[in-house]
PDB file of N, CA and C in Angstrom:
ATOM      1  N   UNK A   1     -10.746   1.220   1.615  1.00  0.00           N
ATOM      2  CA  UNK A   1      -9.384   0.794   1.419  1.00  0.00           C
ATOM      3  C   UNK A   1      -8.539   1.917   0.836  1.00  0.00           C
ATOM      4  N   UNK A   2      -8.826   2.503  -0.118  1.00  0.00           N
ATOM      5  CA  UNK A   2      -7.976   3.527  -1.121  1.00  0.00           C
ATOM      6  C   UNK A   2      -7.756   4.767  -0.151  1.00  0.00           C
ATOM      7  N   UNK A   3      -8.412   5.197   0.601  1.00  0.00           N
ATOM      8  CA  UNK A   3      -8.215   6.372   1.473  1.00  0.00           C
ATOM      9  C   UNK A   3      -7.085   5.826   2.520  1.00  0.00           C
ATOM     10  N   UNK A   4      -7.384   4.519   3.212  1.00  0.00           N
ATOM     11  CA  UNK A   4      -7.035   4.231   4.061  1.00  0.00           C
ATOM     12  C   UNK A   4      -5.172   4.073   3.802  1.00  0.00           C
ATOM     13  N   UNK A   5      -4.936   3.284   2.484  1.00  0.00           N
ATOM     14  CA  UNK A   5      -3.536   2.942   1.949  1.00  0.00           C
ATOM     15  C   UNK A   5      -2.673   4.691   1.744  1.00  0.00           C
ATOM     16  N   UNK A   6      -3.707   5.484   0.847  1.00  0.00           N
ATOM     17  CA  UNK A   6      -2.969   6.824   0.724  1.00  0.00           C
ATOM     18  C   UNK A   6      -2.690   7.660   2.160  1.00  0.00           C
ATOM     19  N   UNK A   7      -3.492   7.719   2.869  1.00  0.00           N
ATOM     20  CA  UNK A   7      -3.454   8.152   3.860  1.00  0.00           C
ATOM     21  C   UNK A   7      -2.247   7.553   5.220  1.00  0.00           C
ATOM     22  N   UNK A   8      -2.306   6.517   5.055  1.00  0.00           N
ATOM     23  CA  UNK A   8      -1.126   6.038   5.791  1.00  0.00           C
ATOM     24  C   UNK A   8       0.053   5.987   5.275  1.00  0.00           C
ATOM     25  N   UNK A   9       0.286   5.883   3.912  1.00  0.00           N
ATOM     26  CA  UNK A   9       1.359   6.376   2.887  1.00  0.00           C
ATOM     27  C   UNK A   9       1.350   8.024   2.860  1.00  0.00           C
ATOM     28  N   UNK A  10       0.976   8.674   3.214  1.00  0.00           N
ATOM     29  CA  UNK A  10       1.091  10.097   3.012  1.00  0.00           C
ATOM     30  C   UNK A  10       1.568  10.110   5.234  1.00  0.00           C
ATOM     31  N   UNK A  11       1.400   9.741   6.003  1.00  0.00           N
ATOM     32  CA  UNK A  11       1.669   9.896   7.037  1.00  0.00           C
ATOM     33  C   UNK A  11       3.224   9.131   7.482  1.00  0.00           C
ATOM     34  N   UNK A  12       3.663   8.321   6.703  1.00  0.00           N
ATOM     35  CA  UNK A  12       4.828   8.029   6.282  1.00  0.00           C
ATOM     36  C   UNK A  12       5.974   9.018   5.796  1.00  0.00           C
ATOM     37  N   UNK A  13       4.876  10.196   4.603  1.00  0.00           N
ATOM     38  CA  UNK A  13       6.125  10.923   4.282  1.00  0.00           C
ATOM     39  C   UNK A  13       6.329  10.378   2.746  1.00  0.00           C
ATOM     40  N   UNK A  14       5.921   9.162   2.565  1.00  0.00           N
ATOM     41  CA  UNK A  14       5.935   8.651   1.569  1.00  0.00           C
ATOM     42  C   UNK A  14       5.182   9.757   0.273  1.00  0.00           C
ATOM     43  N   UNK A  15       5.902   9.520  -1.110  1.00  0.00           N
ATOM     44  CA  UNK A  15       4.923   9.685  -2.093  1.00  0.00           C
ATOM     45  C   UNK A  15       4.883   8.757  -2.600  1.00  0.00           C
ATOM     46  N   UNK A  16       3.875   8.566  -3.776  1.00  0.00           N
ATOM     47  CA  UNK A  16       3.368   7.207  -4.893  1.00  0.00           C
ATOM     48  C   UNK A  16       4.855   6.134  -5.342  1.00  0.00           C
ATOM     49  N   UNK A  17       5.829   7.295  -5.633  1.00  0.00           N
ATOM     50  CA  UNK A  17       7.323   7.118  -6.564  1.00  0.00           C
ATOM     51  C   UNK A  17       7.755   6.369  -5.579  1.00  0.00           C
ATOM     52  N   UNK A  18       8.303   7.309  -4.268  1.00  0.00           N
ATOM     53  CA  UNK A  18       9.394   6.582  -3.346  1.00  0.00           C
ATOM     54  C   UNK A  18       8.219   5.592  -2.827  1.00  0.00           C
ATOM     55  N   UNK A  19       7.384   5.418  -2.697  1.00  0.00           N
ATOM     56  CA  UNK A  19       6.756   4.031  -1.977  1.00  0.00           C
ATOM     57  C   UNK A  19       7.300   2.775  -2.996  1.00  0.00           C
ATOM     58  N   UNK A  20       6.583   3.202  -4.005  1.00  0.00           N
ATOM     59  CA  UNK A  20       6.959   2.666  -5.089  1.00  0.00           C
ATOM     60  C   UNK A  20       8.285   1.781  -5.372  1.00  0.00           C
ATOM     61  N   UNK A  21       9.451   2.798  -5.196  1.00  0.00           N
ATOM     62  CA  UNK A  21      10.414   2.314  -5.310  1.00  0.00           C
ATOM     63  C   UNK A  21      10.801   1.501  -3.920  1.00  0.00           C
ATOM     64  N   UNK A  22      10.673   1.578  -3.071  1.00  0.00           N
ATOM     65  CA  UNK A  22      11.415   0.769  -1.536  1.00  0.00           C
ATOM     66  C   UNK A  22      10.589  -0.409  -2.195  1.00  0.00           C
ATOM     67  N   UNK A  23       9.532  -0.464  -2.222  1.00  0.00           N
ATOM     68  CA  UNK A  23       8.648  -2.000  -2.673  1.00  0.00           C
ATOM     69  C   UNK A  23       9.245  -2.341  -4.503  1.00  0.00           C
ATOM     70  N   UNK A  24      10.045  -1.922  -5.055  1.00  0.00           N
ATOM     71  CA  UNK A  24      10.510  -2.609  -6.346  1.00  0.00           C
ATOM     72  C   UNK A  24       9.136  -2.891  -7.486  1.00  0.00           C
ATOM     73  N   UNK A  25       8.086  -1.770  -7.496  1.00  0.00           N
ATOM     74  CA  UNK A  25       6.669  -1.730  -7.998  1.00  0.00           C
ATOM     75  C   UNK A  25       7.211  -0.464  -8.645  1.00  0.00           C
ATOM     76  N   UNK A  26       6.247  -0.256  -9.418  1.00  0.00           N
ATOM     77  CA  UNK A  26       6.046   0.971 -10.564  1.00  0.00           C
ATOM     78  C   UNK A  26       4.728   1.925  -9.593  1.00  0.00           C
ATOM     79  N   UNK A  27       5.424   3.028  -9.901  1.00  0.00           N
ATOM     80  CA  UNK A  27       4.504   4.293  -9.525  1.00  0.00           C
ATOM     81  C   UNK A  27       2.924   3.698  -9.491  1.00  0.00           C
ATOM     82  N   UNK A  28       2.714   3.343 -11.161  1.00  0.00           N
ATOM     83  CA  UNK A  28       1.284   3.501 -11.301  1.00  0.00           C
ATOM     84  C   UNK A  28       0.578   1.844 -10.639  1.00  0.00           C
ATOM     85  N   UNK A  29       1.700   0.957 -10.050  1.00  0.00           N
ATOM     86  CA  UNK A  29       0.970  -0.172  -8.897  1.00  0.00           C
ATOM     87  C   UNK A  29       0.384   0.727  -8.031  1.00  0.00           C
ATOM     88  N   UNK A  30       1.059   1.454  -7.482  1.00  0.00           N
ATOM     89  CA  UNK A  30       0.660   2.398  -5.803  1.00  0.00           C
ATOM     90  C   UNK A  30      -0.474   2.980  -6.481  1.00  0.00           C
ATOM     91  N   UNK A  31      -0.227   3.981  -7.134  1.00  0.00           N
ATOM     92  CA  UNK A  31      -1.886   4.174  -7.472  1.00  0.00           C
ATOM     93  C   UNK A  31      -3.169   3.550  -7.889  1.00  0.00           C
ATOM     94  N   UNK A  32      -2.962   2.258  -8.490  1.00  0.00           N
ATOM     95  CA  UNK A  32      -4.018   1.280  -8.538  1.00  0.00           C
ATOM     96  C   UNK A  32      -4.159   0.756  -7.483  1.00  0.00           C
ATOM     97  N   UNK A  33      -3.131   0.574  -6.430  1.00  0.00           N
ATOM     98  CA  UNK A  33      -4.021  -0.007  -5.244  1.00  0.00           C
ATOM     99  C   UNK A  33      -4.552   0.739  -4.452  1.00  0.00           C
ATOM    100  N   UNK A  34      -4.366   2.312  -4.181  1.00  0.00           N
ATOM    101  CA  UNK A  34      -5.074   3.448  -3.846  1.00  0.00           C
ATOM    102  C   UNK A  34      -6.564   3.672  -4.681  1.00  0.00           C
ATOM    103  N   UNK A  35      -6.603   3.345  -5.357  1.00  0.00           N
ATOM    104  CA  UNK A  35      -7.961   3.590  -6.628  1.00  0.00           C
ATOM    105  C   UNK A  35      -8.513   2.501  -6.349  1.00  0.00           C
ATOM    106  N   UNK A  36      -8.336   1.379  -5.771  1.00  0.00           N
ATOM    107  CA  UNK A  36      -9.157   0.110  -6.145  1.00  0.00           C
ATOM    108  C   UNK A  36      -9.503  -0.710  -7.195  1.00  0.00           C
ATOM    109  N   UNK A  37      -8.101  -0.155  -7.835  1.00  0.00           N
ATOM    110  CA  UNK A  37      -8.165  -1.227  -9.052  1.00  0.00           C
ATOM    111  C   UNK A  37      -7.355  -2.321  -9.088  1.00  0.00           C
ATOM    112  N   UNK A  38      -6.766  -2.866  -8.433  1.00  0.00           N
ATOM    113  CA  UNK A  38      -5.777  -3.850  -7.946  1.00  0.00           C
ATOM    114  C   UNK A  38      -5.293  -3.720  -6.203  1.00  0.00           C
ATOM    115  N   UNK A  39      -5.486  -5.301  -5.718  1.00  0.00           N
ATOM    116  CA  UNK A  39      -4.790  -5.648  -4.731  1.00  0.00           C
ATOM    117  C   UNK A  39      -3.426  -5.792  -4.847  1.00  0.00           C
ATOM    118  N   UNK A  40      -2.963  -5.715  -3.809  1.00  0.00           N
ATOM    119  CA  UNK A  40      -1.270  -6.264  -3.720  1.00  0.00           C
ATOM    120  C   UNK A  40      -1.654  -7.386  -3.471  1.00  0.00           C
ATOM    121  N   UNK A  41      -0.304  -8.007  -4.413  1.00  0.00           N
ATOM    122  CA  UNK A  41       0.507  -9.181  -4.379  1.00  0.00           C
ATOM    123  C   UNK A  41      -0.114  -9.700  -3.043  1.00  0.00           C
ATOM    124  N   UNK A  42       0.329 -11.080  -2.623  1.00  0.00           N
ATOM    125  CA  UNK A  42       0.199 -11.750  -1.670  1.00  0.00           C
ATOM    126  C   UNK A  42       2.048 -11.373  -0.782  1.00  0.00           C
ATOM    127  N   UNK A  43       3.096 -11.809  -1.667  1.00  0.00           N
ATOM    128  CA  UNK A  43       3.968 -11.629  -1.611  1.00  0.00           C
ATOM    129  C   UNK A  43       4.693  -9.975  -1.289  1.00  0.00           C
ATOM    130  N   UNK A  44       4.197  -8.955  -1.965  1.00  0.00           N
ATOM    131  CA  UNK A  44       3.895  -8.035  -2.133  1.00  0.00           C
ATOM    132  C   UNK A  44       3.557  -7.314  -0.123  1.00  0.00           C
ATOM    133  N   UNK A  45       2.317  -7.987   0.221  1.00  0.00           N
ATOM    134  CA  UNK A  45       1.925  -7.166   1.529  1.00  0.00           C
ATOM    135  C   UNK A  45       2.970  -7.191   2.580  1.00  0.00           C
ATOM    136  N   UNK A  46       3.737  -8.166   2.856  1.00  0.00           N
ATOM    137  CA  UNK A  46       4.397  -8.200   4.305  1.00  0.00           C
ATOM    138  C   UNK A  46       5.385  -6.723   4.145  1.00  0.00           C
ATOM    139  N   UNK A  47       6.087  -6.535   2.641  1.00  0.00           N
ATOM    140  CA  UNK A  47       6.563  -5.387   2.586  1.00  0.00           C
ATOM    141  C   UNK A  47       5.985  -4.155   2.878  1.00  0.00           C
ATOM    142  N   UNK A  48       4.675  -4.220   1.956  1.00  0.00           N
ATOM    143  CA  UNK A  48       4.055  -3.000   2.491  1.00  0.00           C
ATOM    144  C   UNK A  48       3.490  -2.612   3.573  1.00  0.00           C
ATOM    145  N   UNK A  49       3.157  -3.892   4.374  1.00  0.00           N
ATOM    146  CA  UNK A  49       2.497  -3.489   5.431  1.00  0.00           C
ATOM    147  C   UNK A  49       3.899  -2.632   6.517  1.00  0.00           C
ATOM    148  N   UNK A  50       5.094  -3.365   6.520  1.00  0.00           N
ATOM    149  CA  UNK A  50       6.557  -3.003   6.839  1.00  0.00           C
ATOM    150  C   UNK A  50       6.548  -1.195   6.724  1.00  0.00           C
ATOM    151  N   UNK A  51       6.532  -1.271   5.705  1.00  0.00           N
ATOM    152  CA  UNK A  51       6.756   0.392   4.922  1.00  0.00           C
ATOM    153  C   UNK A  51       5.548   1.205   5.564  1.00  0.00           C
ATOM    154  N   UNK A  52       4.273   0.473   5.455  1.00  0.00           N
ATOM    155  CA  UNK A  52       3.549   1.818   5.982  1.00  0.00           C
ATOM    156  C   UNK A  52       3.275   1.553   7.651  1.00  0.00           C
ATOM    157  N   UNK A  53       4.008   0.728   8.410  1.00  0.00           N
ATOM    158  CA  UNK A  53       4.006   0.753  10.033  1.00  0.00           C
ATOM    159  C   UNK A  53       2.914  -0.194  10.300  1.00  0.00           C
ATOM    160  N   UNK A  54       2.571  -1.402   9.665  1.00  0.00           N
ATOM    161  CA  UNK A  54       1.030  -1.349  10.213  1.00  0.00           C
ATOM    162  C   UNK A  54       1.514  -3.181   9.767  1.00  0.00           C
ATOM    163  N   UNK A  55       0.940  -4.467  11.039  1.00  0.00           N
ATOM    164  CA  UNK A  55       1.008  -5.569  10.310  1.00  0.00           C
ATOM    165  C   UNK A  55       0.474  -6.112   9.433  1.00  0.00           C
ATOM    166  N   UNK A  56       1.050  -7.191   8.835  1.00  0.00           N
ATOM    167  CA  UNK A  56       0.422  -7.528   7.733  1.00  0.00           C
ATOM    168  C   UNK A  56      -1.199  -8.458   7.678  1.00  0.00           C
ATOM    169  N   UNK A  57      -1.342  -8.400   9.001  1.00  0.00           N
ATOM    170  CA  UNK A  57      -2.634  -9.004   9.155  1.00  0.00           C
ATOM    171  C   UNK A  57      -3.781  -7.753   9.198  1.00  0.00           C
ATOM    172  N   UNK A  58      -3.338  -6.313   9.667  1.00  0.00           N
ATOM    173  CA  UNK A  58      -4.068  -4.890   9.607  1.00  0.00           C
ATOM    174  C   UNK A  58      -4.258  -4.842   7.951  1.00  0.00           C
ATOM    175  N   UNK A  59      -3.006  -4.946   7.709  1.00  0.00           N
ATOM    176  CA  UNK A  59      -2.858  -4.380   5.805  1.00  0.00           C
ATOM    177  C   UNK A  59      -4.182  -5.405   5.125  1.00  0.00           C
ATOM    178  N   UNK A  60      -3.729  -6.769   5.437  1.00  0.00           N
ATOM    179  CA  UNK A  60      -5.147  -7.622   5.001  1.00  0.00           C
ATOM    180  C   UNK A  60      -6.522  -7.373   5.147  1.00  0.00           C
ATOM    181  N   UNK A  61      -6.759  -6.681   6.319  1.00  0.00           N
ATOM    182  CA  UNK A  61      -8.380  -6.237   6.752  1.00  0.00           C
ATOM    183  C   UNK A  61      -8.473  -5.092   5.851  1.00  0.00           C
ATOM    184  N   UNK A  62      -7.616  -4.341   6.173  1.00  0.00           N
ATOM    185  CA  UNK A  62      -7.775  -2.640   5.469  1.00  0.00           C
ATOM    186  C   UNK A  62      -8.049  -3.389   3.659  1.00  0.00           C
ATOM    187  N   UNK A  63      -7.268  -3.982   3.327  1.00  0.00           N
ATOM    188  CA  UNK A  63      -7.294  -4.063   1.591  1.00  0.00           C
ATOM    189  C   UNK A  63      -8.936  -4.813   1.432  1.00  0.00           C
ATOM    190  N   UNK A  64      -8.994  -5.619   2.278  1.00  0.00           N
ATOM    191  CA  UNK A  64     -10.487  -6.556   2.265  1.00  0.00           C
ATOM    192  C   UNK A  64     -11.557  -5.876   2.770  1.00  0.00           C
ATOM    193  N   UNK A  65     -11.436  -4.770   3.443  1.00  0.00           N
ATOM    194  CA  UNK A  65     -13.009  -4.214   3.947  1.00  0.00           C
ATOM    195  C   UNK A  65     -12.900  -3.190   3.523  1.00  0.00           C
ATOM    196  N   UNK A  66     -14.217  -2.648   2.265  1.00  0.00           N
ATOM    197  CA  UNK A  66     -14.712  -1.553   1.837  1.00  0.00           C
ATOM    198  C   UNK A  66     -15.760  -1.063   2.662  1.00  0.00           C
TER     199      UNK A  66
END
């Protein structure tokens, strides 16, 4: 999961901050969900999946399969 979220956030263009900010989250959310220390929100995914190009049913597999 953590490779998979940075990596598609870094192919975006995105960093930690501006991801961060378009989703209304704090820097150090994006990096806990890159680290595997927290899932996103339920509420939370349809945005991100939005932001990093990918649906929110992909974003669900990617966060659920290590």
């Amino acid at each position: 999961m953590t490779d998979t979220l940075k990596s598609l956030r870094v192919s975006k263009g995105y960093t930690q901050k501006s991801l961060a900010e378009k989703l209304g989250v704090s820097p150090i959310t994006v990096f806990q969900w890159e680290h595997g220390k927290y899932k996103p929100t339920p509420t939370i995914m349809p945005k991100l999946a939005r932001e990093l190009g990918i649906s929110a049913k992909q974003l669900f597999f990617t966060i659920n399969n290590k």
